[in-house]
C-alpha atoms as a PDB file:
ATOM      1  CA  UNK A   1     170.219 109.398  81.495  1.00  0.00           C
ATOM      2  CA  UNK A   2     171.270 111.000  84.795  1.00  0.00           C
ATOM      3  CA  UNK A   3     174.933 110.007  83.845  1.00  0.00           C
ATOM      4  CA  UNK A   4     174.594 111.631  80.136  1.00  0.00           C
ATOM      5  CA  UNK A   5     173.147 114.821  82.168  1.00  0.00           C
ATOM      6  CA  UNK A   6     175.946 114.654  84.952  1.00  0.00           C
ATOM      7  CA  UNK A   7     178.765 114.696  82.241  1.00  0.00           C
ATOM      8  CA  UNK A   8     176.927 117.566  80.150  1.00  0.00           C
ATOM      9  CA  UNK A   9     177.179 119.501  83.062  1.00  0.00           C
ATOM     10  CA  UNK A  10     180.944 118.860  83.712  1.00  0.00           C
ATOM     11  CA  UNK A  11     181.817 119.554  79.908  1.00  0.00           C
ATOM     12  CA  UNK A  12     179.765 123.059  80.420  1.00  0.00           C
ATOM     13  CA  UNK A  13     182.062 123.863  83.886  1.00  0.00           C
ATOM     14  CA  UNK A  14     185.406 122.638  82.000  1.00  0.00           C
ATOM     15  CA  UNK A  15     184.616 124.993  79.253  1.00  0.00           C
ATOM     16  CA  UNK A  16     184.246 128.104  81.674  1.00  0.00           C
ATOM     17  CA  UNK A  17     187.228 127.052  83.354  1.00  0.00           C
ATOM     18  CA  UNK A  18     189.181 126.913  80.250  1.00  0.00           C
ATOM     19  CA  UNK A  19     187.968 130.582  79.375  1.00  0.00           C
ATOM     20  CA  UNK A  20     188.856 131.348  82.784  1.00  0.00           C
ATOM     21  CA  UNK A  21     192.767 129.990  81.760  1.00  0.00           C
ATOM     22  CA  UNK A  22     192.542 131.769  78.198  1.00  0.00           C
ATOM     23  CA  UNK A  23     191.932 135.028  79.981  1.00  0.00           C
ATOM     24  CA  UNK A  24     194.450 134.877  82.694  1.00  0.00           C
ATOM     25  CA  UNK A  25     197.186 134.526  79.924  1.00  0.00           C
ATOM     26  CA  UNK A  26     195.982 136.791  77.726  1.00  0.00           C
ATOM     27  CA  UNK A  27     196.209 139.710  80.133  1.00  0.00           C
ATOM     28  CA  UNK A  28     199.625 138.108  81.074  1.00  0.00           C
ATOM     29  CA  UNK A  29     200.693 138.260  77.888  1.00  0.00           C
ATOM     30  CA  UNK A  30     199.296 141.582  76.851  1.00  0.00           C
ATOM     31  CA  UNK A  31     200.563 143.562  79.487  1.00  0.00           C
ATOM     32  CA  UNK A  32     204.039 141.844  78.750  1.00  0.00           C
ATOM     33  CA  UNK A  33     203.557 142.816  75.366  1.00  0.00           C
ATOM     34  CA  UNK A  34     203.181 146.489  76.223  1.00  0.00           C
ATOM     35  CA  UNK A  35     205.965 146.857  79.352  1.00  0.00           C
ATOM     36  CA  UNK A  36     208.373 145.105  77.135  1.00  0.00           C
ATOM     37  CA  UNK A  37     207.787 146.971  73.441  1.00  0.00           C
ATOM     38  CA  UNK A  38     207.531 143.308  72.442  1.00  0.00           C
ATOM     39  CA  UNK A  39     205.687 142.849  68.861  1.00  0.00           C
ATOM     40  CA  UNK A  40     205.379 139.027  68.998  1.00  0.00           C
ATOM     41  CA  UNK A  41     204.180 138.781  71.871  1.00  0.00           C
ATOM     42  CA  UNK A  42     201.208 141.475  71.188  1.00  0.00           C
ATOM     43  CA  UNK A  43     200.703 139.629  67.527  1.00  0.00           C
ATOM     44  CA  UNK A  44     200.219 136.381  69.732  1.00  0.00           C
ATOM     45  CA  UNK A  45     197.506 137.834  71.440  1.00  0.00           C
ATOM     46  CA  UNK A  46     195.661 139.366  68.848  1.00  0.00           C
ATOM     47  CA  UNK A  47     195.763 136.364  66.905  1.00  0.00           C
ATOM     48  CA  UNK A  48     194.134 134.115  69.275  1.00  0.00           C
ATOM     49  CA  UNK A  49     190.946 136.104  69.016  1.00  0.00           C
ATOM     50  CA  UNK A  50     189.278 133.365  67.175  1.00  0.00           C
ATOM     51  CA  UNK A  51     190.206 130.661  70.061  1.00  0.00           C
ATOM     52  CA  UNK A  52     188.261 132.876  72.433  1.00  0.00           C
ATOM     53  CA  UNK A  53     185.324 132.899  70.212  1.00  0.00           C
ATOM     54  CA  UNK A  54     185.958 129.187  69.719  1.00  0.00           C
ATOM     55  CA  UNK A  55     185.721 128.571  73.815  1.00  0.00           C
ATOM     56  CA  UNK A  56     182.484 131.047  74.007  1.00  0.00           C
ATOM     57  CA  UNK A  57     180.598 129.441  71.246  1.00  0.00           C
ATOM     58  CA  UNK A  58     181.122 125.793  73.141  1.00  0.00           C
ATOM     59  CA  UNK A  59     179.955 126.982  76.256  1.00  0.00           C
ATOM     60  CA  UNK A  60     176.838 128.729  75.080  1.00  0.00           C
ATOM     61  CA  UNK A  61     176.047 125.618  72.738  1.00  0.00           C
ATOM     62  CA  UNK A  62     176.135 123.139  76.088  1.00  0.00           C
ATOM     63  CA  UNK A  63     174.508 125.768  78.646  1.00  0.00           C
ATOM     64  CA  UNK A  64     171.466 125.924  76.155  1.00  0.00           C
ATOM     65  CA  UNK A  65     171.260 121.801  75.779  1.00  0.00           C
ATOM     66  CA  UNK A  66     171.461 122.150  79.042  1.00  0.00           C
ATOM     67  CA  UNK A  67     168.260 124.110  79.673  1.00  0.00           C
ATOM     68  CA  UNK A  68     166.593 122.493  76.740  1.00  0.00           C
ATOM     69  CA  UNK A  69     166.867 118.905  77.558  1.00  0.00           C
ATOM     70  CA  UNK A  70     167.655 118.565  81.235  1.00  0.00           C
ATOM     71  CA  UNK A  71     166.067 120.708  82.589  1.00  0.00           C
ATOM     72  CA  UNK A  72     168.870 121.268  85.593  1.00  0.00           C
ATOM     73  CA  UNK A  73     167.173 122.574  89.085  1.00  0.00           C
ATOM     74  CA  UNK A  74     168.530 124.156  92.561  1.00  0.00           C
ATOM     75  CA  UNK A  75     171.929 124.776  92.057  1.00  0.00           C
ATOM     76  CA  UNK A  76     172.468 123.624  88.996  1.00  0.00           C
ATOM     77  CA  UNK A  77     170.059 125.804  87.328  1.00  0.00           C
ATOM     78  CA  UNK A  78     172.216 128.657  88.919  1.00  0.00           C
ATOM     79  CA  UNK A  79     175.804 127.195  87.357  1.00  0.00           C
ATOM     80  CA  UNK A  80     174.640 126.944  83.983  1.00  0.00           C
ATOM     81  CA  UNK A  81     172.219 130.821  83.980  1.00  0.00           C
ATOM     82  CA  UNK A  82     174.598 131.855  85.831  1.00  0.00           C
ATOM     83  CA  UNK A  83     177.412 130.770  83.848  1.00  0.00           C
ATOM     84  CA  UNK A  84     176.200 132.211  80.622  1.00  0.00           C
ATOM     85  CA  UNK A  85     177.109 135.563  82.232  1.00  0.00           C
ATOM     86  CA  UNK A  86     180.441 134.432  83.769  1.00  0.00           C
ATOM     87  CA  UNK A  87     180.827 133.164  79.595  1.00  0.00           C
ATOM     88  CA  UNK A  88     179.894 137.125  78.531  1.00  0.00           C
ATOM     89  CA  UNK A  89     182.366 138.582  81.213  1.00  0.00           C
ATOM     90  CA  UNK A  90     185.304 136.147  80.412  1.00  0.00           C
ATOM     91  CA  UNK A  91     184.835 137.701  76.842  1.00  0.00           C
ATOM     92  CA  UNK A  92     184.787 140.729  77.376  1.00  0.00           C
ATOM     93  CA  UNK A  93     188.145 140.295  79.547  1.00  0.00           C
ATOM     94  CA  UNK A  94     190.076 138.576  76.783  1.00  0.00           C
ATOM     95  CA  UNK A  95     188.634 141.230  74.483  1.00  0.00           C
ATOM     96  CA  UNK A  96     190.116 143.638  76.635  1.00  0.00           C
ATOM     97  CA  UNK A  97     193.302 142.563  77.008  1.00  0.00           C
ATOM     98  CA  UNK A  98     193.556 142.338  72.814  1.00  0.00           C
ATOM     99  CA  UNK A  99     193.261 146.271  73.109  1.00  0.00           C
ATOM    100  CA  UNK A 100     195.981 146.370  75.490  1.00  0.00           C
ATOM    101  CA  UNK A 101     198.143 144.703  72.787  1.00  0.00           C
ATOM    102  CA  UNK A 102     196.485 146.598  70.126  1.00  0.00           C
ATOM    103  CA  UNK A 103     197.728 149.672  72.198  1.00  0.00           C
ATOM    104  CA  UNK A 104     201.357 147.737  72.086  1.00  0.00           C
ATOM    105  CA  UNK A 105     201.523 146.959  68.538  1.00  0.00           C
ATOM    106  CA  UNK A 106     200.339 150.280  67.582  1.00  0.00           C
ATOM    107  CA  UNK A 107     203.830 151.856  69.392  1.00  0.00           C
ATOM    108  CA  UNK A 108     206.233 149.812  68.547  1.00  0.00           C
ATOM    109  CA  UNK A 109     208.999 149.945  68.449  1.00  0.00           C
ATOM    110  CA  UNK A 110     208.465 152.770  70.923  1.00  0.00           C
ATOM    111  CA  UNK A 111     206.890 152.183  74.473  1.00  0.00           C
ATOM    112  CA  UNK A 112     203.372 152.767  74.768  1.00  0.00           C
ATOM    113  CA  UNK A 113     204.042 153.604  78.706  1.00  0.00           C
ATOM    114  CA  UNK A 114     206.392 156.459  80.202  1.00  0.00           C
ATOM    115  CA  UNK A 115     208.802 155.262  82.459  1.00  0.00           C
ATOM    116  CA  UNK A 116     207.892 157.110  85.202  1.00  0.00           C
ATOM    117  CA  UNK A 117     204.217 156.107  84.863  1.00  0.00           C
ATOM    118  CA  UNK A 118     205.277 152.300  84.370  1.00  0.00           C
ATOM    119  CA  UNK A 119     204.415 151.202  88.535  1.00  0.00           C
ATOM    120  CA  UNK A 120     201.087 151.914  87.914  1.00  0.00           C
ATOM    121  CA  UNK A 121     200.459 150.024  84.926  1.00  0.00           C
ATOM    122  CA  UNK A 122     202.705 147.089  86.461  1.00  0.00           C
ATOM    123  CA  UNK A 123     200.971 147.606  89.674  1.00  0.00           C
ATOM    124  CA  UNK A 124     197.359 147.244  88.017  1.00  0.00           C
ATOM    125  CA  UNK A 125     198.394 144.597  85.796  1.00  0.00           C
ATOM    126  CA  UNK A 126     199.338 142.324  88.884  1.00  0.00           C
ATOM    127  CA  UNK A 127     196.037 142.982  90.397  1.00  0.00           C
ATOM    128  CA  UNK A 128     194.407 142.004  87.976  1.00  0.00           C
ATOM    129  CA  UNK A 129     196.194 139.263  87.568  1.00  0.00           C
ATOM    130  CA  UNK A 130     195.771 138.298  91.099  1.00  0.00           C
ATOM    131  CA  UNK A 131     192.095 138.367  90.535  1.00  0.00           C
ATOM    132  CA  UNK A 132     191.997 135.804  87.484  1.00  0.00           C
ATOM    133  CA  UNK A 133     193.823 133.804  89.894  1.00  0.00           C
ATOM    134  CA  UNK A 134     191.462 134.012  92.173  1.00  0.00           C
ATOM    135  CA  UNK A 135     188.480 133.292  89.663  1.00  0.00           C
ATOM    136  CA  UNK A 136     190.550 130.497  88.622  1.00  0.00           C
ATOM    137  CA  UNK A 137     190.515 128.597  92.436  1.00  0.00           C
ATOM    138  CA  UNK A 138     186.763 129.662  93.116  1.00  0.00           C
ATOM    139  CA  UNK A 139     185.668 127.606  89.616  1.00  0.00           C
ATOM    140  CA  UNK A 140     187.839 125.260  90.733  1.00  0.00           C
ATOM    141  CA  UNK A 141     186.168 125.095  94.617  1.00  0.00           C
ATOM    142  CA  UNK A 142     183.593 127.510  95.523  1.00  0.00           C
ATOM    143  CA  UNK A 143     184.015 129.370  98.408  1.00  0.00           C
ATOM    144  CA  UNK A 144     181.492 132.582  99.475  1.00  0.00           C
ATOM    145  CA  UNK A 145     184.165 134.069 101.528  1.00  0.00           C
ATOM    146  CA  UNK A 146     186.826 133.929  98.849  1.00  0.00           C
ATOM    147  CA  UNK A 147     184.655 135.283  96.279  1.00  0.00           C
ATOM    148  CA  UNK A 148     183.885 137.949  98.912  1.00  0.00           C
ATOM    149  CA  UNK A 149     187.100 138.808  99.677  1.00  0.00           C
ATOM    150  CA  UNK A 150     188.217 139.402  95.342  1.00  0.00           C
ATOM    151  CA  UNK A 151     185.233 141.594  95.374  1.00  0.00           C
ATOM    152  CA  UNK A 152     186.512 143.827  98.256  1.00  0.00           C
ATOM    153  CA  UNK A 153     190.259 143.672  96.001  1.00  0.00           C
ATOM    154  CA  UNK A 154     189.085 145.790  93.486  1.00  0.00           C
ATOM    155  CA  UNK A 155     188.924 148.939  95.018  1.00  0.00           C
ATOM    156  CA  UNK A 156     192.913 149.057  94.958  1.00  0.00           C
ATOM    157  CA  UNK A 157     192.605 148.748  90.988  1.00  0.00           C
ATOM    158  CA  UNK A 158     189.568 151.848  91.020  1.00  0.00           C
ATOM    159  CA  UNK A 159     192.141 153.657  93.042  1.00  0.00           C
ATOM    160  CA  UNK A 160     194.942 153.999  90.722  1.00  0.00           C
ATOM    161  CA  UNK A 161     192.915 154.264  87.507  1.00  0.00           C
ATOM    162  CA  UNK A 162     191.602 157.518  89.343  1.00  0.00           C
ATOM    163  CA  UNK A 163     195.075 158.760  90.212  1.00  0.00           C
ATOM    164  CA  UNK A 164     195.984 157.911  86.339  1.00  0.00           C
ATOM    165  CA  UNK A 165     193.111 160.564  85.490  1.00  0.00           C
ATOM    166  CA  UNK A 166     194.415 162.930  87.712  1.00  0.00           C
ATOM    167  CA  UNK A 167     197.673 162.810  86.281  1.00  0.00           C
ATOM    168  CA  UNK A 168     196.650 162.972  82.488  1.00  0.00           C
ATOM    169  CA  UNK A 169     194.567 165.705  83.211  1.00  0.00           C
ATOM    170  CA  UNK A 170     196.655 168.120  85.042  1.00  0.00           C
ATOM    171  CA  UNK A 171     198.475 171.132  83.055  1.00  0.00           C
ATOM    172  CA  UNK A 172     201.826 169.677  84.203  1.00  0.00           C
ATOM    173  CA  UNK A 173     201.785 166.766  82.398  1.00  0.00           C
ATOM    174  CA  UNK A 174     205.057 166.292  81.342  1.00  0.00           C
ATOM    175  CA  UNK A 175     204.803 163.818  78.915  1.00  0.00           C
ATOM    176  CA  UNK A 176     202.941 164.111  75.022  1.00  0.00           C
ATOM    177  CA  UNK A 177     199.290 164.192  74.687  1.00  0.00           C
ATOM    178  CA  UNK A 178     199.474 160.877  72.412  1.00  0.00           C
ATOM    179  CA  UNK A 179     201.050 159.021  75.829  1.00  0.00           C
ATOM    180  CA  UNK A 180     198.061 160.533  77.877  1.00  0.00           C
ATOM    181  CA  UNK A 181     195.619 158.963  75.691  1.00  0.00           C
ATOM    182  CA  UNK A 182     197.337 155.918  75.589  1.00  0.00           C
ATOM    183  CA  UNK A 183     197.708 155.902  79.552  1.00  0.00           C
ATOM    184  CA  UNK A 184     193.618 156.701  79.500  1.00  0.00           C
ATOM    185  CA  UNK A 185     192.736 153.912  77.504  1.00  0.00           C
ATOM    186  CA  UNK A 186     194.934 151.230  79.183  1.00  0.00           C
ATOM    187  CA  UNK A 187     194.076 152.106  82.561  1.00  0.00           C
ATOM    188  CA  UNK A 188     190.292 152.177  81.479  1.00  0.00           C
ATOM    189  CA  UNK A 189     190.729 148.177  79.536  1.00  0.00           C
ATOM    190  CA  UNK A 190     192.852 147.127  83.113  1.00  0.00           C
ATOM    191  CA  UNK A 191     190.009 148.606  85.266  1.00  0.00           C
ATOM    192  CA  UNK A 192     187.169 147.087  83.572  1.00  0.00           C
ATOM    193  CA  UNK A 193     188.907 143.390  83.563  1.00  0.00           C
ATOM    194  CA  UNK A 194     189.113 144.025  86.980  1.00  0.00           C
ATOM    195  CA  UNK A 195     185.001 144.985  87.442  1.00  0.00           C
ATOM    196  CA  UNK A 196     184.696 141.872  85.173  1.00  0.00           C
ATOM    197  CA  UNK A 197     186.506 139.620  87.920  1.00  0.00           C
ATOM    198  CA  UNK A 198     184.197 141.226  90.261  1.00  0.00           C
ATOM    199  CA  UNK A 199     180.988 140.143  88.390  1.00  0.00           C
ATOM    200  CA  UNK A 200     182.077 136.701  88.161  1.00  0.00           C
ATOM    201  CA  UNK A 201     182.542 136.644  91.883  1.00  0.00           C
ATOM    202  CA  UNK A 202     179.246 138.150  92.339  1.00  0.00           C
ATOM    203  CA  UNK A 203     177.507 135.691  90.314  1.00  0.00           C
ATOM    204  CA  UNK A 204     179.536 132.875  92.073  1.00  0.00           C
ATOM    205  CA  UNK A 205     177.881 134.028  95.320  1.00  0.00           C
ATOM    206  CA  UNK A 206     174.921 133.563  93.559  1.00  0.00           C
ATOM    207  CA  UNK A 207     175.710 130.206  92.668  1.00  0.00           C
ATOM    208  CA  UNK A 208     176.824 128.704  95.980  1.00  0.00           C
ATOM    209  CA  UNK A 209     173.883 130.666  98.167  1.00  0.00           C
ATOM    210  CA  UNK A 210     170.813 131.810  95.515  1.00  0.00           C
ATOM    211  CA  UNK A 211     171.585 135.075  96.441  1.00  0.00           C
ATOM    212  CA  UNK A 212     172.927 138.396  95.594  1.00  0.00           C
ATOM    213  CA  UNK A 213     175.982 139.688  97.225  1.00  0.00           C
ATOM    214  CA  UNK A 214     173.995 142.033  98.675  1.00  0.00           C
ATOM    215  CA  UNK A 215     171.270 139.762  99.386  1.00  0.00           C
ATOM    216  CA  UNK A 216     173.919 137.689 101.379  1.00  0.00           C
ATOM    217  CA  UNK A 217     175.726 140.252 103.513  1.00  0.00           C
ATOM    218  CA  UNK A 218     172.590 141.563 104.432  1.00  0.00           C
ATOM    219  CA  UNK A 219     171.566 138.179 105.626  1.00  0.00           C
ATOM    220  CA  UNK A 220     174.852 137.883 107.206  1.00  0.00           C
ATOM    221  CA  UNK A 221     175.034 140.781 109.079  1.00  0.00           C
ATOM    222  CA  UNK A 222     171.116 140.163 110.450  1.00  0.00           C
ATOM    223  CA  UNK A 223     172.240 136.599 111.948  1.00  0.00           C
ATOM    224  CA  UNK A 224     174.999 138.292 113.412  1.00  0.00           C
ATOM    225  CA  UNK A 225     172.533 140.387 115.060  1.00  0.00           C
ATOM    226  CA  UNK A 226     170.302 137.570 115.937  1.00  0.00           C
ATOM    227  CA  UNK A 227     173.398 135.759 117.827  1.00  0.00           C
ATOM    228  CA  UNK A 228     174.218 139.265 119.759  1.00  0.00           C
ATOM    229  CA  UNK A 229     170.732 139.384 120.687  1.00  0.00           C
ATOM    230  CA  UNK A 230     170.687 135.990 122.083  1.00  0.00           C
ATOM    231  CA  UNK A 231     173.961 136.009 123.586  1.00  0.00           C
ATOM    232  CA  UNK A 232     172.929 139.137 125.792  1.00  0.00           C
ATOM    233  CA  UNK A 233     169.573 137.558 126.245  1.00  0.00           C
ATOM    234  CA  UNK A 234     170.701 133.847 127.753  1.00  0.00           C
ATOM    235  CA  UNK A 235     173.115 136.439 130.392  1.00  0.00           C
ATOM    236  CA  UNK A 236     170.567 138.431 130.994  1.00  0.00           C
ATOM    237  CA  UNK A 237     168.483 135.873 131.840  1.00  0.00           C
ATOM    238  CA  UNK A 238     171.472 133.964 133.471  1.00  0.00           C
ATOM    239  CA  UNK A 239     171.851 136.756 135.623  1.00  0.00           C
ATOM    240  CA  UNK A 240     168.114 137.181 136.589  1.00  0.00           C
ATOM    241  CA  UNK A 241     168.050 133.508 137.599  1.00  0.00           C
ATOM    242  CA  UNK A 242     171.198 133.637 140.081  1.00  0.00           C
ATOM    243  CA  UNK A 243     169.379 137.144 141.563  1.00  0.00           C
ATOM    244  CA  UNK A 244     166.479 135.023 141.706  1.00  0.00           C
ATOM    245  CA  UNK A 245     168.100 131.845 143.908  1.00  0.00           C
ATOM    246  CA  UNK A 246     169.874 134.338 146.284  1.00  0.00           C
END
């Protein structure tokens, strides 16, 4: 029985990890899409809306056999609760790179993106991409600082979606009001794949330690403390002793 649970819960990991894949290449592909005014690529995307639903509707269907006849505990009781959310936000990423090829298709032949504006978007898309990388090799082997460390990445991302605002906003915008909404809108889908990333590597803290990211750096930083204290203690008290014996 153990065996029949074991491989449940390996069929329930190798479906997040595939959404995980299906994500990654669908922002790849999107972003392509737009950067290169390229129409089959976009259709591609948009047309594998249905495979997305596919991988979700798997996953949810073992997570809740899962709960209902295994009853997991510990730490597996984390990956599959916790990996109904990591399902949602994998979702809601490939959903958001579909409107960045909806954003594509809708300009073509034309590009969606000024050329002068086209670092930013290139810029964002790679970290992004870098971060479903990332997400990738943490299903793949958990790791607390790595997660961590993907979390602290996204502040580069928040950065230039609020320089893209600045510069769609100001009266010296040199390019058409159509190409500032478009540059809004993509910057806004890029930026919330990236918070996205960030959830998953929240809730794969969760996973590995039972607690929040918060939770955990707070911990982290109070057994820091606790080894300061001790290490001044044992020299104070190494000190006192050698006083003491003179």
């Amino acid at each position: 029985m153990r065996r029949v649970y074991r491989n449940q819960l390996r069929e329930f990991k190798h479906d997040i990890s595939l959404m995980a894949d299906f994500v990654r290449t669908a922002l790849n592909s999107a972003t392509r899409s737009l950067l290169e005014a390229n129409l089959e690529l976009a259709e591609k995307v948009l047309s594998s809306v249905d495979t997305l639903e596919d991988l979700r509707l798997t996953a949810v269907k073992d997570a809740f056999q899962l709960l209902a006849l295994e009853a997991p505990v510990a730490r597996d009781l984390r990956v599959v609760v916790a990996g109904q959310h990591i399902v949602e936000d994998f979702t809601r990423m490939g959903a958001l790179a579909v409107h960045v090829a909806k954003v594509a298709r809708r300009r073509h032949p034309e590009n969606a993106v000024p050329e002068p504006i086209r670092p930013y978007i290139e810029e964002m898309a790679r970290q992004c991409d870098n971060s479903a990388a990332k997400i990738q090799d943490l299903l793949r082997e958990l790791d607390v600082q790595n997660a961590l460390k993907l979390i602290e990445d996204d502040d580069a991302v928040d950065d230039i979606h609020r320089h893209l605002f600045q510069l769609t906003t100001q009266r010296k915008w040199p390019h058409s009001v159509r190409e500032a909404v478009d540059l809004t809108l993509l910057s806004r889908y890029l930026e919330r794949y990236s918070d996205h990333a960030v959830e998953i590597a929240n809730r794969i803290v969760f996973i590995i330690t039972g607690l929040t990211t918060d939770e955990y750096q707070r911990k982290q930083e109070d057994e820091e403390l606790h080894r300061r204290f001790r290490e001044q203690f044992d020299e104070l008290r190494y000190r006192y002793d050698t006083n003491f014996d003179f």
